[in-house]
Each structure stands twice: as C-alpha cells, then as structure tokens.
C-alpha atoms as a PDB file:
ATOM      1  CA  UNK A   1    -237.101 -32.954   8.642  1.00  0.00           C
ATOM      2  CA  UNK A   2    -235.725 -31.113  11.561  1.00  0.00           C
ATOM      3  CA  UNK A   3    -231.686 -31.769  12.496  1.00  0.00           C
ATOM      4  CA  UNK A   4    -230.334 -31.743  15.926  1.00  0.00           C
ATOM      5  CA  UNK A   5    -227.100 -29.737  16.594  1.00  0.00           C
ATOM      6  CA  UNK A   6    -225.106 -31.051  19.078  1.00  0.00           C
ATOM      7  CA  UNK A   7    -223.987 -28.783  21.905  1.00  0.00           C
ATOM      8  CA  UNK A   8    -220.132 -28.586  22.002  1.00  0.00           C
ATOM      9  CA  UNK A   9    -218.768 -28.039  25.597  1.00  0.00           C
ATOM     10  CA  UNK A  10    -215.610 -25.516  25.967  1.00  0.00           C
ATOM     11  CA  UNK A  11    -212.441 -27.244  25.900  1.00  0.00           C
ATOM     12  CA  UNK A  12    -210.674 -27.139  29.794  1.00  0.00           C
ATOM     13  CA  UNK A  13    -207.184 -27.383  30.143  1.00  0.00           C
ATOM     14  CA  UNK A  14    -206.316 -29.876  32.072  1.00  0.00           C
ATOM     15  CA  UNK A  15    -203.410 -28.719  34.801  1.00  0.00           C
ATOM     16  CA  UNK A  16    -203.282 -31.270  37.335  1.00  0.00           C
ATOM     17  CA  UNK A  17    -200.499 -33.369  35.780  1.00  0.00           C
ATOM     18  CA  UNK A  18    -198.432 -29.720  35.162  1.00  0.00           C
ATOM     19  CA  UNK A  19    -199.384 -28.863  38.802  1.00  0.00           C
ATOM     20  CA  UNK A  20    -198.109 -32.600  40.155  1.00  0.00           C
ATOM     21  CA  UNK A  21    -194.712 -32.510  38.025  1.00  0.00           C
ATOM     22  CA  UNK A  22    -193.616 -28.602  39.489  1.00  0.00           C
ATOM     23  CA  UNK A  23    -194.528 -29.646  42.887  1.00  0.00           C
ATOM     24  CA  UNK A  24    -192.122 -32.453  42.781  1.00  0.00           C
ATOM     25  CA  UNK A  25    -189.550 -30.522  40.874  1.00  0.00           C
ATOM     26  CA  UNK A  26    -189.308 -27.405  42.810  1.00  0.00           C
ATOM     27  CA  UNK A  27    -187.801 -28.959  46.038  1.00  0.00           C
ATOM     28  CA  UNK A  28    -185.602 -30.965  44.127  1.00  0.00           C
ATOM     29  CA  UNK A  29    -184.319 -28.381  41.843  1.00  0.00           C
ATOM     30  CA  UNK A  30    -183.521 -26.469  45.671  1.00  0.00           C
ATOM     31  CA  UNK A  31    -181.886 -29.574  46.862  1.00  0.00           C
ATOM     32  CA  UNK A  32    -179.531 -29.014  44.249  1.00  0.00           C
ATOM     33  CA  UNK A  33    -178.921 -25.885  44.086  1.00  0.00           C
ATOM     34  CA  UNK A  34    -175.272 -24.100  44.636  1.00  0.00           C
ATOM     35  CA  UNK A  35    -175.893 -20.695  45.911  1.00  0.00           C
ATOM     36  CA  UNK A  36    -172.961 -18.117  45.617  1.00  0.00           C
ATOM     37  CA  UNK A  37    -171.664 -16.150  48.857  1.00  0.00           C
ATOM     38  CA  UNK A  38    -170.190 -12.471  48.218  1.00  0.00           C
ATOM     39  CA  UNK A  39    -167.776 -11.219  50.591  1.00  0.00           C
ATOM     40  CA  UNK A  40    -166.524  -7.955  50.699  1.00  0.00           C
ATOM     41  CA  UNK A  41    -163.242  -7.214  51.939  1.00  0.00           C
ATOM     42  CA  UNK A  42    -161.870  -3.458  52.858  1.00  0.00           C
ATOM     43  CA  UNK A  43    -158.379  -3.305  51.558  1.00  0.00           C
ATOM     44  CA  UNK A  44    -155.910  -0.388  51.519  1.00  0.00           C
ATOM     45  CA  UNK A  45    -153.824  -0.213  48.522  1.00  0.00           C
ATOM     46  CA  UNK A  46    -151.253   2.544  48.073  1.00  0.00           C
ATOM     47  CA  UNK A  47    -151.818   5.038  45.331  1.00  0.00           C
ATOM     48  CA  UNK A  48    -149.708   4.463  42.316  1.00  0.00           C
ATOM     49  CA  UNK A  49    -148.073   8.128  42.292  1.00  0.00           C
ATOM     50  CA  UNK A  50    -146.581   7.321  45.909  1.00  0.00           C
ATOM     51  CA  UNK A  51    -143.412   8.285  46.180  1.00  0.00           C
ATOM     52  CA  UNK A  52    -140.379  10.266  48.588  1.00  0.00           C
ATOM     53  CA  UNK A  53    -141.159  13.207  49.800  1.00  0.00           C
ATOM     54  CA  UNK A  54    -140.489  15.137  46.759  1.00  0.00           C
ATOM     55  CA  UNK A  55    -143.579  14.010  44.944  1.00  0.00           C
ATOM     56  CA  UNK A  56    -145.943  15.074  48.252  1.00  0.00           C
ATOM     57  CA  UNK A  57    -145.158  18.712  47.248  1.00  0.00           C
ATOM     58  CA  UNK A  58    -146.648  20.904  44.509  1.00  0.00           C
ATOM     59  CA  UNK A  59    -144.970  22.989  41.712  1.00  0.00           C
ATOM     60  CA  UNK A  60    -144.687  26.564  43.125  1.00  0.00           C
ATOM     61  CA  UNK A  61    -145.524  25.373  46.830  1.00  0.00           C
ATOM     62  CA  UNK A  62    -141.478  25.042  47.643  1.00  0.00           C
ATOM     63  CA  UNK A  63    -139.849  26.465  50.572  1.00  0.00           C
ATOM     64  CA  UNK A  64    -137.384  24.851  50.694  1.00  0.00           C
ATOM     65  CA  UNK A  65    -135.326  24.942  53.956  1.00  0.00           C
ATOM     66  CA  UNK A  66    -131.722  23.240  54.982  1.00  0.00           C
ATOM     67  CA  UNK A  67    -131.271  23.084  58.665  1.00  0.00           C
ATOM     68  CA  UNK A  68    -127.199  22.894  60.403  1.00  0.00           C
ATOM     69  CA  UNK A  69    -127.749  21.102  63.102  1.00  0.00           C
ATOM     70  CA  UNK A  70    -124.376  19.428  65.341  1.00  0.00           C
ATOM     71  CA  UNK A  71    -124.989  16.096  64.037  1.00  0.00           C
ATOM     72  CA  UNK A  72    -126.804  16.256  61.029  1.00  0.00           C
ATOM     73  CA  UNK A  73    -128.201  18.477  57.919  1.00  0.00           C
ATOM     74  CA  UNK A  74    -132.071  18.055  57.842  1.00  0.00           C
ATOM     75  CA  UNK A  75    -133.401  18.990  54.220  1.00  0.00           C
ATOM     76  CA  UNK A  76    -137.198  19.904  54.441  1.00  0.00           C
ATOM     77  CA  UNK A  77    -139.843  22.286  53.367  1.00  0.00           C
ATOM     78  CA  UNK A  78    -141.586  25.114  55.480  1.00  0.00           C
ATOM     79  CA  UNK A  79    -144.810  23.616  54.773  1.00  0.00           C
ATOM     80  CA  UNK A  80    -144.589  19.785  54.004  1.00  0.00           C
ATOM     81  CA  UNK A  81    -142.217  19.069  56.790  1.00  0.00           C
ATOM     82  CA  UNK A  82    -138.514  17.032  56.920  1.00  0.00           C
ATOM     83  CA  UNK A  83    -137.664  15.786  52.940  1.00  0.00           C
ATOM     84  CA  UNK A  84    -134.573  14.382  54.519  1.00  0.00           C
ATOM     85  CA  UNK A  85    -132.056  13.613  57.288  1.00  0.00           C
ATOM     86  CA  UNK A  86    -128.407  13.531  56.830  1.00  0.00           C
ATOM     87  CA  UNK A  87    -126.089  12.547  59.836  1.00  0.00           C
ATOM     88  CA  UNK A  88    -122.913  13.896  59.848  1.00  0.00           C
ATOM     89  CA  UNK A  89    -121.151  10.547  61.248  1.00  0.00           C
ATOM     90  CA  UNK A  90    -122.172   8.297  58.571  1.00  0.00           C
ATOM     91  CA  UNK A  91    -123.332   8.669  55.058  1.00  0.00           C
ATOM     92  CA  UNK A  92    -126.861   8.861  53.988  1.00  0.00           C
ATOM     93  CA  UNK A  93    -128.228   5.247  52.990  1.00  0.00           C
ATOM     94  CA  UNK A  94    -130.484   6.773  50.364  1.00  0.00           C
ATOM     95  CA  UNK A  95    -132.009   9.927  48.786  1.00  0.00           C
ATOM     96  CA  UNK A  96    -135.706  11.437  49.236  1.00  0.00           C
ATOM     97  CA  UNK A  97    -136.698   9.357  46.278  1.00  0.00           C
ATOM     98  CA  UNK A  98    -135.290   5.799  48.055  1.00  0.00           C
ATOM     99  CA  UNK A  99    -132.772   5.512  45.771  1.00  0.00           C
ATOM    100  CA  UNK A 100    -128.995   4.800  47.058  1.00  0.00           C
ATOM    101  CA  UNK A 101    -127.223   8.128  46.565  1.00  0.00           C
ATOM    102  CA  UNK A 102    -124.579   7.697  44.674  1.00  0.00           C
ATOM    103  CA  UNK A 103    -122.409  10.927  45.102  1.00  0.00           C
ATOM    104  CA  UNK A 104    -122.062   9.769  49.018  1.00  0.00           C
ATOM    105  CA  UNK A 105    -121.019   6.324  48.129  1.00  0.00           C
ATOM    106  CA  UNK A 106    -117.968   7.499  45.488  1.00  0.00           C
ATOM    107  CA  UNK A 107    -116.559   9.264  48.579  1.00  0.00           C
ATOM    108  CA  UNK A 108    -114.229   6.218  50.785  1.00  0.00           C
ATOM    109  CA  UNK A 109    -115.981   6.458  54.294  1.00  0.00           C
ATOM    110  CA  UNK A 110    -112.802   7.036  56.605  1.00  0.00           C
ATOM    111  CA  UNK A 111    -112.841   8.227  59.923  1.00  0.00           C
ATOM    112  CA  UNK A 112    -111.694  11.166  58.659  1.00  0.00           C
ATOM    113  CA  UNK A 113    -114.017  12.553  56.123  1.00  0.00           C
ATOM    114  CA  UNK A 114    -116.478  11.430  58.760  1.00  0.00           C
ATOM    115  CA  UNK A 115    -115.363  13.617  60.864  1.00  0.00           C
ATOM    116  CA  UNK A 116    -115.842  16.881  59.369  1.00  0.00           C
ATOM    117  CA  UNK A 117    -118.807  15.939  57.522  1.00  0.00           C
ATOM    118  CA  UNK A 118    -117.436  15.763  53.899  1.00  0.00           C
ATOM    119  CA  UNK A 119    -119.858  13.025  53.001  1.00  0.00           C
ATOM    120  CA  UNK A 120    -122.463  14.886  54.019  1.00  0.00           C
ATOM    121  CA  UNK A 121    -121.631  17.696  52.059  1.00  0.00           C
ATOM    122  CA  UNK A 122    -121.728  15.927  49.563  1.00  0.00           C
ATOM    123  CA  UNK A 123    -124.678  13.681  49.931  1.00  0.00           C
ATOM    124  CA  UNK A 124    -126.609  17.104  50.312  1.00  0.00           C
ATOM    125  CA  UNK A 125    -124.840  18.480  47.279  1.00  0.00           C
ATOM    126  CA  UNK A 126    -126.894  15.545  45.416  1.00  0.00           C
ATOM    127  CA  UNK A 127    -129.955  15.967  47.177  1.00  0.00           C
ATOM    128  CA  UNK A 128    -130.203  19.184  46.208  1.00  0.00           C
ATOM    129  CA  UNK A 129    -129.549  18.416  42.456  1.00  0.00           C
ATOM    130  CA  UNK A 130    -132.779  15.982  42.858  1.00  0.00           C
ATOM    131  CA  UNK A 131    -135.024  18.961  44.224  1.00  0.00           C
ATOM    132  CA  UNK A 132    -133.723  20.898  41.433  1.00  0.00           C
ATOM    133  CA  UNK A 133    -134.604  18.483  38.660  1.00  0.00           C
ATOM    134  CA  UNK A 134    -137.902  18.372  40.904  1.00  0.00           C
ATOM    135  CA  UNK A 135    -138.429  22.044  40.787  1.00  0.00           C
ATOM    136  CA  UNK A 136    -136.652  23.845  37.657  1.00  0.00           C
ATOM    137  CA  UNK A 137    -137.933  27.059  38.237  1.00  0.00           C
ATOM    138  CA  UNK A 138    -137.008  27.007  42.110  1.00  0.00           C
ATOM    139  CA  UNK A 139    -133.936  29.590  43.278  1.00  0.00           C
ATOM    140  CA  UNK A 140    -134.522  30.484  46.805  1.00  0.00           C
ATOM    141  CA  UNK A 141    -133.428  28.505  49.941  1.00  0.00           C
ATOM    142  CA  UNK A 142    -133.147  28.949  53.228  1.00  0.00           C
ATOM    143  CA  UNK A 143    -130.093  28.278  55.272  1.00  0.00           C
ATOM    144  CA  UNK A 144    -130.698  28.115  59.314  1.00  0.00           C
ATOM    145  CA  UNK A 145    -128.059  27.848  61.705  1.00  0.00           C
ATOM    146  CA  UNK A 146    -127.800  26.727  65.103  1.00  0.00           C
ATOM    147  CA  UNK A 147    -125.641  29.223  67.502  1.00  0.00           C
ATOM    148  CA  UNK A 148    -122.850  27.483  67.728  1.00  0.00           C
ATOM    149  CA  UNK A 149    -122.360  26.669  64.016  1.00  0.00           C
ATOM    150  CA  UNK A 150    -118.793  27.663  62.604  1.00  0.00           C
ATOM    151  CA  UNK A 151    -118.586  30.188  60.085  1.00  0.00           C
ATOM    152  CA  UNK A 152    -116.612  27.292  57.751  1.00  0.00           C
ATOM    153  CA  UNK A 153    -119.387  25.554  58.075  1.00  0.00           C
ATOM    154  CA  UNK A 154    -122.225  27.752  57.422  1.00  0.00           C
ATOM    155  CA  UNK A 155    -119.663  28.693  53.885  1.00  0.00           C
ATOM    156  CA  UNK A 156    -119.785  24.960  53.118  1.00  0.00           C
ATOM    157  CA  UNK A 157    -123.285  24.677  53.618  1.00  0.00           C
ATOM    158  CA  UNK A 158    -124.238  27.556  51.251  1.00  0.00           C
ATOM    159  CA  UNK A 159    -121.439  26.410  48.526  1.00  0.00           C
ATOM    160  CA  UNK A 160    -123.082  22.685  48.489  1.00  0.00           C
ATOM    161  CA  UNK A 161    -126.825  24.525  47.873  1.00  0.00           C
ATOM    162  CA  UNK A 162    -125.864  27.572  45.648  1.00  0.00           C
ATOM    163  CA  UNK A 163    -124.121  24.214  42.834  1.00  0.00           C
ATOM    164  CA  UNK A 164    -122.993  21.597  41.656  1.00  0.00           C
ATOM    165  CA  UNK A 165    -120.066  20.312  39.675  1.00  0.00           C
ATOM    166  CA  UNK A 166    -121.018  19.069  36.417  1.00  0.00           C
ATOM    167  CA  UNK A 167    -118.693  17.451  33.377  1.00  0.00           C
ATOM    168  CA  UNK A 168    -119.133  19.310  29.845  1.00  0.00           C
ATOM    169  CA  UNK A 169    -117.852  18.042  26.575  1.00  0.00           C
ATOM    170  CA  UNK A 170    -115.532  20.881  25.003  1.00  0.00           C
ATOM    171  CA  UNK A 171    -113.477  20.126  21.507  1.00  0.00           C
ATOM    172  CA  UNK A 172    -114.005  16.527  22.013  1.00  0.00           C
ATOM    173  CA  UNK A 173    -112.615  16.638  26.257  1.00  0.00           C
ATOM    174  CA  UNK A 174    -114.440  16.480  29.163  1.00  0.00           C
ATOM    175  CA  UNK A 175    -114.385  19.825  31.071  1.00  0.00           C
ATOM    176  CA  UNK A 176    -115.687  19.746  34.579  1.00  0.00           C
ATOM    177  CA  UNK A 177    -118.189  22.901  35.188  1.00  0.00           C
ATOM    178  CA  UNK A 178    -120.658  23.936  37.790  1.00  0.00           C
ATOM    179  CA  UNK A 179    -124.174  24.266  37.174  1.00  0.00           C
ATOM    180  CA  UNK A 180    -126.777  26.532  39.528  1.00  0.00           C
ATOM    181  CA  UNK A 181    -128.833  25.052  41.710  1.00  0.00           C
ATOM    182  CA  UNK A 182    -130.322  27.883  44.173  1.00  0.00           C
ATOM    183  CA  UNK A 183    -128.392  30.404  44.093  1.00  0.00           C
ATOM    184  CA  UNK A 184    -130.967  32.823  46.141  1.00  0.00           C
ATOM    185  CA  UNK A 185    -129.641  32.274  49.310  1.00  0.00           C
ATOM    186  CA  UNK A 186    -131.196  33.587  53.126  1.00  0.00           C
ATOM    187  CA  UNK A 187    -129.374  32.659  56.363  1.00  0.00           C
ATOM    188  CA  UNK A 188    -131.199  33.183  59.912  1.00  0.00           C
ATOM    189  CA  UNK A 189    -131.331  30.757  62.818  1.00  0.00           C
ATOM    190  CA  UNK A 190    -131.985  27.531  63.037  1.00  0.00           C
ATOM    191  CA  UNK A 191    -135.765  26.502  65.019  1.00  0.00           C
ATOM    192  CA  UNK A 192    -135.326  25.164  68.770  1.00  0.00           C
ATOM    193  CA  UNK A 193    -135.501  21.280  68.643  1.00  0.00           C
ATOM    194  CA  UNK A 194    -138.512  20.495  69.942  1.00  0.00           C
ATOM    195  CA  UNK A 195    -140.369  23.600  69.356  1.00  0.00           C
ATOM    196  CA  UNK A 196    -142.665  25.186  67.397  1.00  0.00           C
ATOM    197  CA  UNK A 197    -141.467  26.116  64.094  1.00  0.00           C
ATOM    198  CA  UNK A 198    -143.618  28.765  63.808  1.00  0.00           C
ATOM    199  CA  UNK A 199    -142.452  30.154  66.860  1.00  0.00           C
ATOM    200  CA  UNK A 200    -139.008  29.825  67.037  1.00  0.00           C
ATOM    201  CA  UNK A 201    -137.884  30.314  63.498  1.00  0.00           C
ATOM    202  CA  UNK A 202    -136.474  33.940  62.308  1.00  0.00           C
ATOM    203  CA  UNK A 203    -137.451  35.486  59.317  1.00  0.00           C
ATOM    204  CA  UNK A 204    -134.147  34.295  56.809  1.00  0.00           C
ATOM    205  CA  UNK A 205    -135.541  36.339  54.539  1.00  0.00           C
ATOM    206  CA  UNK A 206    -134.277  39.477  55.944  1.00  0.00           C
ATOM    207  CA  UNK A 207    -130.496  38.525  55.999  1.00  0.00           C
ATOM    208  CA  UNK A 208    -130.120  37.658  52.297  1.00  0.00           C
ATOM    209  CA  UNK A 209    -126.043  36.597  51.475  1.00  0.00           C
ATOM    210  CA  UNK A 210    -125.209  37.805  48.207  1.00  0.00           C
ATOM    211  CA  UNK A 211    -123.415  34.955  46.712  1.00  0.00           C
ATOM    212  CA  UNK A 212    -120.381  37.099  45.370  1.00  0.00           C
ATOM    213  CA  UNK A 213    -119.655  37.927  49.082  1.00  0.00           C
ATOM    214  CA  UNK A 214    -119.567  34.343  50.970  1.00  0.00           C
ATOM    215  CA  UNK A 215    -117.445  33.109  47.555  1.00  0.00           C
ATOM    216  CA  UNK A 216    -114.704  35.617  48.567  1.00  0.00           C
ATOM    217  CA  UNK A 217    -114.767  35.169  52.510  1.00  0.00           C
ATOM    218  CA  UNK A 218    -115.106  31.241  51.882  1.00  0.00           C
ATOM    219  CA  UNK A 219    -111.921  31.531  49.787  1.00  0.00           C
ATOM    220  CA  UNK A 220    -110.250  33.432  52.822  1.00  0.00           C
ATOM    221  CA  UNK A 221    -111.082  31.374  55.842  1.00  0.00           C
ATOM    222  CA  UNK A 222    -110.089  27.500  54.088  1.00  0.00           C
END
C-alpha cells in the first residue's frame, strides 16, 4: 500500500506588522527627541607661572641695569626691558613682584626725604634684594648716569646696589650687618630718552668702580 508524503512549504517570516510598528515609531521617537548643541568658545586664560617682571627672565640671562634719571631710578634689564620705575617724589606703591614694598613704607614720607630721594634709595635698596634672591649667582650691574647727575648721587646709587643692611643674632643680641648684593659694579652714561638703546648707550663695562674706591670718596663728600 503506497503512502503519500505531504509536501511541507518553507516557513516565511512574516514582517509586515514589524515593518507597520517602526514606521510609526520612527517619527515619533524624532518628535521627541532632545538634541545637544556644542559651542565652542575661544578664551584666553593667563598662564599660571605669570608673574612681575622678574619671573619673564631666565637664570644666567641677567643684565641687569639701574638707570639715574632727574626724577626717577628705572630698574631694568638690557634684554627684557624696564623691571621697574621708581619716582623720586613719591615712594614706590609696590615691588616688581606686586607686592607693597615694605622698606619704602617704614620710611615717614615728609617733604623732606622726598626731596632728596631717600625713599627711593631705599625702595631700590629692596628691589635689589628681590633680584638677588631672584638671581643668587648674579654680581654685576650696571650703573648709567645722566650728565647732569651729582657725584653724591651717583655714590648713593652704587652704595644702595653694591648691599644691604641685614640684622644677625650674635651671643643672644641682634647685630645689624650688611650683606652683598652686586658688588661688580660698571658706571657709563645713561641712554637718551627716547632713543635707541642700542644706540645711545656706552659700553659701562669699560669704566669698572672698584668698590674700595667710591666707599672712601663717598665717605669724603657726605
């Protein structure tokens, strides 16, 4: 007796319901959706090592230069340019760092210290104890003088550069003592306002003061 096998078809899958169901989900899921805008803004932030003038200038690239000028002592280097002003009529507001300076402001601002620039000594005095803590290794400044510069006040000038008074415990008292700053000191003449530095400048270099010698004359002429 012969048996008939039935054919069996291949399955389909059946997509039209999937197809119906993303075609109404896909506009609604866009309907809804929040979309996220990026900006980008250009913003100029200072670098975190900004500082005075001090901390523009490289260990070993100091040369360092203190200009008498009539009205004012101007600190700077060769290179780098001004580190500081410091008028002669009134004291210094604050050091190359931004700090107050506070050997200026324990001197009583009368008209007469004022006058002949004995804050500004001594505001220069601490400026140049700052460079020195700056550069350790540094001994050699220039002094520049403008023609008509007295000789008391070139001697002032090169005392307030060469140290500085310091207090020292001895046998349990306080000693006041100086301490070296830059004691390498070369006078020539101060550059034409205005002008070319390059230009105008002499070579201080060649006109050296030994130290020994201005501390005797200075000693004379006060």
């Amino acid at each position: 007796m012969r048996t008939r096998r039935l054919k069996r078809e291949a399955a389909h899958l059946e997509l039209t319901a999937f197809i119906n169901l993303i075609v109404v989900l896909v506009p609604f899921l866009l309907s809804t959706a929040v979309f996220t805008r990026l900006a980008v803004m250009d913003l100029a932030l200072p670098a975190p090592s900004s500082g005075g003038p001090l901390d523009k200038i490289k260990a070993g690239e100091l040369q360092l230069e203190v200009v008498i000028r009539k009205d004012a002592f101007e600190v700077g280097d060769r290179v780098g340019g001004l580190i500081q002003r410091i008028d002669k009529a009134a004291p210094a507001p604050a050091n190359a760092t931004g700090a107050p300076a506070a050997a200026a402001s324990a001197v009583p601002a009368t008209p007469a210290t004022l006058a002949n620039g004995t804050v500004a000594l001594k505001t220069l005095n601490a400026l140049m104890v700052q460079i020195k803590q700056k550069f350790p290794d540094k001994t050699e400044v220039s002094v520049l003088a403008e023609p008509d510069t007295s000789y008391d006040q070139l001697v002032q000038v090169m005392d307030a550069v060469r140290a500085a008074p310091t207090a020292r415990i001895e046998n349990g008292s306080a000693k006041m003592g100086m301490s070296e700053l830059f004691p390498d000191i070369a006078v020539g003449d101060a550059p034409v306002r205005g002008a070319a530095a390059g230009t105008t400048r002499a070579t201080a270099a060649s006109v050296a003061v030994p130290a020994a010698a201005v501390t005797a004359k200075a000693g004379a002429t006060r």
